[in-house]
C-alpha atoms as a PDB file:
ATOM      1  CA  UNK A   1      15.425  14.864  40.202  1.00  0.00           C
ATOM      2  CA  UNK A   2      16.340  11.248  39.808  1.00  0.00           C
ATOM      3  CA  UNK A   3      13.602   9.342  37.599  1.00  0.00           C
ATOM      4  CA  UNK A   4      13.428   6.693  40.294  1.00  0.00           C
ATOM      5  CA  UNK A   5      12.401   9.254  42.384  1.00  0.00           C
ATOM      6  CA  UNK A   6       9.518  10.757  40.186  1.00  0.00           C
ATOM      7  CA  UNK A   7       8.361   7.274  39.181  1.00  0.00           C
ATOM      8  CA  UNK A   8       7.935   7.227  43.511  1.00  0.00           C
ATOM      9  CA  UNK A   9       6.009  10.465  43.431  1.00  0.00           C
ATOM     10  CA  UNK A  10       3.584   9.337  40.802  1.00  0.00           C
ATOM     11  CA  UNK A  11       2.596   6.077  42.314  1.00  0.00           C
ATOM     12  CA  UNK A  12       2.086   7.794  45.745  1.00  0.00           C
ATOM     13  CA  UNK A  13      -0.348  10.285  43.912  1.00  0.00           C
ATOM     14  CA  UNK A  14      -3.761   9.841  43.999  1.00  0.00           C
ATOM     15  CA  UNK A  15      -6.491  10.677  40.971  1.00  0.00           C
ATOM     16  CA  UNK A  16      -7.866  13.957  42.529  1.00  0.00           C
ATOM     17  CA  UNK A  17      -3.766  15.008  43.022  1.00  0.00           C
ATOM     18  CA  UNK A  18      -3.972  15.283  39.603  1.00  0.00           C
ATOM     19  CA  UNK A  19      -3.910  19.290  38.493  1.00  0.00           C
ATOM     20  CA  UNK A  20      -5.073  18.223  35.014  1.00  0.00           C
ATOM     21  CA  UNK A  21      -7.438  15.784  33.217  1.00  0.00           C
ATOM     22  CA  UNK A  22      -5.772  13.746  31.437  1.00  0.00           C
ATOM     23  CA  UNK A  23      -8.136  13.681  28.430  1.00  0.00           C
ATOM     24  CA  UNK A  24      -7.653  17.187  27.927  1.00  0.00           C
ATOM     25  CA  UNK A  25      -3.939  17.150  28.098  1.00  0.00           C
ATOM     26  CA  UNK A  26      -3.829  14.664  25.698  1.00  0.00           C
ATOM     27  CA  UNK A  27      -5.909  16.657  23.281  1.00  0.00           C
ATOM     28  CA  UNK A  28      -3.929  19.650  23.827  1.00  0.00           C
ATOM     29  CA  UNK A  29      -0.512  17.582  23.191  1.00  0.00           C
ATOM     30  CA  UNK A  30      -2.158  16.706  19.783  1.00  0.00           C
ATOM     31  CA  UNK A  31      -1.885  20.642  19.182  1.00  0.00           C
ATOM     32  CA  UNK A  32       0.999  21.648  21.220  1.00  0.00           C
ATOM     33  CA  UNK A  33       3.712  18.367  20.709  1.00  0.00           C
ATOM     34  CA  UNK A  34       6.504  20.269  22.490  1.00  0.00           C
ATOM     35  CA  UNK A  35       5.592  19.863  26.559  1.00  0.00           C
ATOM     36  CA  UNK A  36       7.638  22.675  27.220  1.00  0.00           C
ATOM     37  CA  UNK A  37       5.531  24.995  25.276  1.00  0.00           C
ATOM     38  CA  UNK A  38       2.859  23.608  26.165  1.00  0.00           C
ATOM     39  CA  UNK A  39       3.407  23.704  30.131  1.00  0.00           C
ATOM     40  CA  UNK A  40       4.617  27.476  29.208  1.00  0.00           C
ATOM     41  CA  UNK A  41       1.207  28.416  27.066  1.00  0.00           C
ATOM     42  CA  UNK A  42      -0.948  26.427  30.386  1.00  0.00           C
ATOM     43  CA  UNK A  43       0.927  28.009  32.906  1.00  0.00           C
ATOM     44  CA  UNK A  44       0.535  31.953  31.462  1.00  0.00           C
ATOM     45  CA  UNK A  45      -3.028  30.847  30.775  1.00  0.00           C
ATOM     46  CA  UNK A  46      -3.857  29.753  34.280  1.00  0.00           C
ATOM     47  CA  UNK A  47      -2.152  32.873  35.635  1.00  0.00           C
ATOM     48  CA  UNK A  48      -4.549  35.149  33.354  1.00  0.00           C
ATOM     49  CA  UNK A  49      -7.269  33.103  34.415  1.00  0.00           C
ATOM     50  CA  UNK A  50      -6.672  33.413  38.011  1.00  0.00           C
ATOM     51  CA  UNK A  51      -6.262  37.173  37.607  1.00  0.00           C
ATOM     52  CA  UNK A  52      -9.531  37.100  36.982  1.00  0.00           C
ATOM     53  CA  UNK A  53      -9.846  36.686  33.399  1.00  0.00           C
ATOM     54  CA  UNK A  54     -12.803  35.356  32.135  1.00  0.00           C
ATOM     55  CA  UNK A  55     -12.594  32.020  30.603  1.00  0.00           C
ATOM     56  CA  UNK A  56     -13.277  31.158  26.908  1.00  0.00           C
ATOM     57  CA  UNK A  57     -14.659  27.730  27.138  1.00  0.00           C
ATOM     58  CA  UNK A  58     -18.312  27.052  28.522  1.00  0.00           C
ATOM     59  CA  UNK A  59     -18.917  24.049  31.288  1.00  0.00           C
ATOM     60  CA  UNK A  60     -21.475  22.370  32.975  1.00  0.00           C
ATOM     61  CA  UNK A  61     -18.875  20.992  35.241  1.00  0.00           C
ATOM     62  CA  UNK A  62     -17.044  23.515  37.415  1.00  0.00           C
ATOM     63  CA  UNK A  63     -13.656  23.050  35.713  1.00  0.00           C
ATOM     64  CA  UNK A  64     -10.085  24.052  37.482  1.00  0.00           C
ATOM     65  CA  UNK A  65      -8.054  26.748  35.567  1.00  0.00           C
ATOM     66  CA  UNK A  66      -5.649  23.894  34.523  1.00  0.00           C
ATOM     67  CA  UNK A  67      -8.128  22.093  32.753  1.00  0.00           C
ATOM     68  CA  UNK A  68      -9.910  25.698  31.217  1.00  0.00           C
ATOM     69  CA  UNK A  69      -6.370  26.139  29.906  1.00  0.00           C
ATOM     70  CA  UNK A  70      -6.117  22.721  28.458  1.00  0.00           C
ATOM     71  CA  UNK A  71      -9.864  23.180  26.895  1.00  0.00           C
ATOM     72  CA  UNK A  72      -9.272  26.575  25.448  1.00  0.00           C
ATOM     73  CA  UNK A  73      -6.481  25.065  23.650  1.00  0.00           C
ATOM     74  CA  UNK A  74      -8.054  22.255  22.005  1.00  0.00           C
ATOM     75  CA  UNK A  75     -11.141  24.180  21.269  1.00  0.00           C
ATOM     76  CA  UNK A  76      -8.741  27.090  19.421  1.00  0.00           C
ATOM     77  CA  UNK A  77      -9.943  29.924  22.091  1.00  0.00           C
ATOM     78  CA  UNK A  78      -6.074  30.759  22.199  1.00  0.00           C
ATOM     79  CA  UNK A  79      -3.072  30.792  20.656  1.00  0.00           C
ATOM     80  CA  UNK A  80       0.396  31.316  20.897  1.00  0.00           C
ATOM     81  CA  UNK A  81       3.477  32.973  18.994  1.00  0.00           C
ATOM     82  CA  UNK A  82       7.396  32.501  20.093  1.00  0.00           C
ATOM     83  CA  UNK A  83       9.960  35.368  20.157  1.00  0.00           C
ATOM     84  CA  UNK A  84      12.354  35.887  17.270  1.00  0.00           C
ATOM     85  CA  UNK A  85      15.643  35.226  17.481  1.00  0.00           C
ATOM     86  CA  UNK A  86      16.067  39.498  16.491  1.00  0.00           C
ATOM     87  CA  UNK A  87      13.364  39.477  20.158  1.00  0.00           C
ATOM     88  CA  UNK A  88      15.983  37.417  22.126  1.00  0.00           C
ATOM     89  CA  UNK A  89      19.158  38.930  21.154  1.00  0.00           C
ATOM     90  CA  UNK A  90      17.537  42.487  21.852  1.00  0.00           C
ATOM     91  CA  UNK A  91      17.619  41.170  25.676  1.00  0.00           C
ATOM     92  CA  UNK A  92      20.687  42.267  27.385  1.00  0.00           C
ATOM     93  CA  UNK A  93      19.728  40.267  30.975  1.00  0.00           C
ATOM     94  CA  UNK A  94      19.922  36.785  31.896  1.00  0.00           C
ATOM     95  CA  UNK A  95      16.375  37.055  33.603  1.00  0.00           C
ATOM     96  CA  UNK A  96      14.684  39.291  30.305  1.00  0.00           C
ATOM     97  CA  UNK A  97      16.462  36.546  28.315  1.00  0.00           C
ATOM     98  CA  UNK A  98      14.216  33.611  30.586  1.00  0.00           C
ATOM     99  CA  UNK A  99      11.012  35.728  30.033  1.00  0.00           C
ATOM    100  CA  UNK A 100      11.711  36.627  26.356  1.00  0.00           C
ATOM    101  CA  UNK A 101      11.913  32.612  25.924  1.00  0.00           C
ATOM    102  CA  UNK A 102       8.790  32.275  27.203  1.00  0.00           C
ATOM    103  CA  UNK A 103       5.445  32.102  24.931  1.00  0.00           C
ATOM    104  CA  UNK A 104       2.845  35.046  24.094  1.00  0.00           C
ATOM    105  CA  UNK A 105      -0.809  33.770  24.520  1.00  0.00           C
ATOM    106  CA  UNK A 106      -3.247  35.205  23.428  1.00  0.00           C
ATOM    107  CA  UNK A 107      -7.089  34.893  24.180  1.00  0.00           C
ATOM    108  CA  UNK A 108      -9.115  34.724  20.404  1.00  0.00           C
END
């Protein structure tokens, strides 16, 4: 995607379009400084969370499973670990090579 064309996208968005809270995302960058990982550690997160895992943080505010993610991080609920090099060379596949790259969380 062009930039010109994302820089569109986000003017055309409204507040409530917004999947996260930008508070908490900038907390969580403060933790996580690589966006990739971080958007990786969210995502598997907010896919636990919709499986019907229970979530780690406590809210007054009904809270969407982006922002539970986001808050769990800050708060230190979960955590992360990256696969070895040893972990990515053991993958023979070009799609078990994708999911090897991607980030273990793990509720606390």
């Amino acid at each position: 995607m062009s930039s010109l064309y994302i820089k569109q996208l986000a003017e055309n968005m409204r507040p409530e379009d917004y999947p996260m809270r930008d508070d908490y995302l900038q907390s969580a960058m403060k933790l996580i400084d690589d966006p990739t990982i971080l958007v990786n550690v969210v995502s598997s997160r907010v896919k636990q969370l919709r499986r019907g895992a229970r979530p780690l943080v406590v809210s007054l505010e009904k809270l969407s499973a982006e922002d539970t993610a986001l808050r769990e991080i800050v708060e230190g609920k979960i955590t992360y670990e990256l696969p070895t090099v040893e972990e990515l060379e053991r993958r023979n596949s070009p799609r078990a090579a994708r999911v090897a790259q991607a980030p273990v969380v793990h509720a606390a």
